[in-house]
Protein backbone atom coordinates (compact mmCIF):
# COMPACT_ATOMS: atom_id res chain seq x y z
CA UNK A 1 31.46 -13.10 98.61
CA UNK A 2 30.56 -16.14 96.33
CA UNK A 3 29.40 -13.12 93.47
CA UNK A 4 32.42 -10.92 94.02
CA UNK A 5 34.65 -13.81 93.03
CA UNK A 6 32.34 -14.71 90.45
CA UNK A 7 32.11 -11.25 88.62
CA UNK A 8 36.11 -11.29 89.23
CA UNK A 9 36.24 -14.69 87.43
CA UNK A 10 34.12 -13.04 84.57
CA UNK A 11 35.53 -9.90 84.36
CA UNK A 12 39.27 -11.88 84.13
CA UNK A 13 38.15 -13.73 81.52
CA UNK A 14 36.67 -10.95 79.43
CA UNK A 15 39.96 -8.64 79.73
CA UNK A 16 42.13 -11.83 78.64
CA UNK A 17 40.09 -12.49 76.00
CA UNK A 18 40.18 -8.93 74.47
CA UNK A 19 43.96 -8.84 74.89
CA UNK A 20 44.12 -12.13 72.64
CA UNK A 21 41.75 -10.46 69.38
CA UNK A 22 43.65 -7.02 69.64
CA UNK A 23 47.33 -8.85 69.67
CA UNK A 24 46.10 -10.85 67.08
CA UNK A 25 44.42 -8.79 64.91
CA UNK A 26 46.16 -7.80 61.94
CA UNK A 27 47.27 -4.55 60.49
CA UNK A 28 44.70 -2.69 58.50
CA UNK A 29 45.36 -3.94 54.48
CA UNK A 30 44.46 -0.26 53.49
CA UNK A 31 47.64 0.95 54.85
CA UNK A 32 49.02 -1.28 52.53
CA UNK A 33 50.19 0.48 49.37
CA UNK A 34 50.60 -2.49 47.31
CA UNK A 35 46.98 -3.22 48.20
CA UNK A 36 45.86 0.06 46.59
CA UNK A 37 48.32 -0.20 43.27
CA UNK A 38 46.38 -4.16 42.69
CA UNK A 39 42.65 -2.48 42.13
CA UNK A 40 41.27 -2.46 39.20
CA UNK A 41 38.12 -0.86 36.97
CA UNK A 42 35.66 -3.82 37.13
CA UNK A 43 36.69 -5.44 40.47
CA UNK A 44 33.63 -6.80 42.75
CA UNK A 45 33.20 -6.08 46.43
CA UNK A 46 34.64 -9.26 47.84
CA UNK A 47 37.81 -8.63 45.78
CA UNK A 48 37.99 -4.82 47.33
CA UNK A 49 37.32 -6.56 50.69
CA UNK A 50 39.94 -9.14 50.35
CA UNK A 51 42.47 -6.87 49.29
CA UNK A 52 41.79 -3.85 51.81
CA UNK A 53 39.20 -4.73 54.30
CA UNK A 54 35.89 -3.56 55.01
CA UNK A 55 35.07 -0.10 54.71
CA UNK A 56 35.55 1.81 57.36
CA UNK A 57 32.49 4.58 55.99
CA UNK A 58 30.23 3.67 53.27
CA UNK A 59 28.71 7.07 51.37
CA UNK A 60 24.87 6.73 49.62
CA UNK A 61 24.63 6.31 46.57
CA UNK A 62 24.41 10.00 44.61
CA UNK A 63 23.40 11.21 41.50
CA UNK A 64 26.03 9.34 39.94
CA UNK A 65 24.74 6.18 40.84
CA UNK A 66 28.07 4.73 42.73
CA UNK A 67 28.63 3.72 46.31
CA UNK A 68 31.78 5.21 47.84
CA UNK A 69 33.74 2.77 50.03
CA UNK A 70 35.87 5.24 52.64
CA UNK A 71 39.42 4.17 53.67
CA UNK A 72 39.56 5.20 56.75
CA UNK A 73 37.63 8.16 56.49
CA UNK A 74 36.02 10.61 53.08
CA UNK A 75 39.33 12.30 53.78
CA UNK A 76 41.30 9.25 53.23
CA UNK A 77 41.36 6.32 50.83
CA UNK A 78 37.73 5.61 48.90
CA UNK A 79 36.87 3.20 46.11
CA UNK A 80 33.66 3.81 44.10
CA UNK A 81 31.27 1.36 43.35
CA UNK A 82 28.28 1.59 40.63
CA UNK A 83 25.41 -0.12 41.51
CA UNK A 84 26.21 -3.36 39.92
CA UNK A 85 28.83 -3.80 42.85
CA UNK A 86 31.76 -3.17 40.41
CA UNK A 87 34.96 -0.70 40.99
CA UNK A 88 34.25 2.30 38.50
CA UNK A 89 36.67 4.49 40.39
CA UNK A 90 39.20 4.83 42.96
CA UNK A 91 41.91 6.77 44.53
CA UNK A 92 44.44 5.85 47.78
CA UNK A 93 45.14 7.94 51.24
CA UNK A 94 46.93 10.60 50.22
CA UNK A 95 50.22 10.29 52.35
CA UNK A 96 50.34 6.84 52.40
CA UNK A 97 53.98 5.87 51.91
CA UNK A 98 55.28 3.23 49.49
């Protein structure tokens, strides 16, 4: 009895505490469009992660030598990075509304 009210206890606390992060999580800041229009050529990776978030997908490195950063997916947003951790290239979701 003492361990069903126990794991109850537990399991209470757990559930409350997820409800708290996803109410207080905040929207993605790739959805943002005003996010997207602010990057620019030469940008490091903690201004591309300030600005919209971490990656949701990260490509390897190709034959081009950059990184691709994937908003939220390689048919979505994705930022390009060479390997000097600098914004060569970019382009936004397509559909995502001003």
């Amino acid at each position: 009895m003492k361990i069903k009210i126990l794991l109850l206890a537990l399991v209470g606390i757990l559930v409350a505490g997820c409800g708290t992060y996803m109410k207080s999580h905040p929207k993605a800041k790739w959805k943002n469009p005003a996010n997207w229009d602010g990057i620019e050529k030469g940008m490091n990776e903690a201004q591309i992660r300030a600005r919209l978030g971490r990656p949701v997908y990260l490509g390897n490195f190709d034959a081009s030598g950059y990184e691709n950063w994937y908003y939220p997916d390689p048919q979505g947003g994705v930022v390009q990075m060479n390997d000097k951790g600098r914004v060569v290239g970019f382009h936004r979701p397509p559909g995502l509304k001003d």
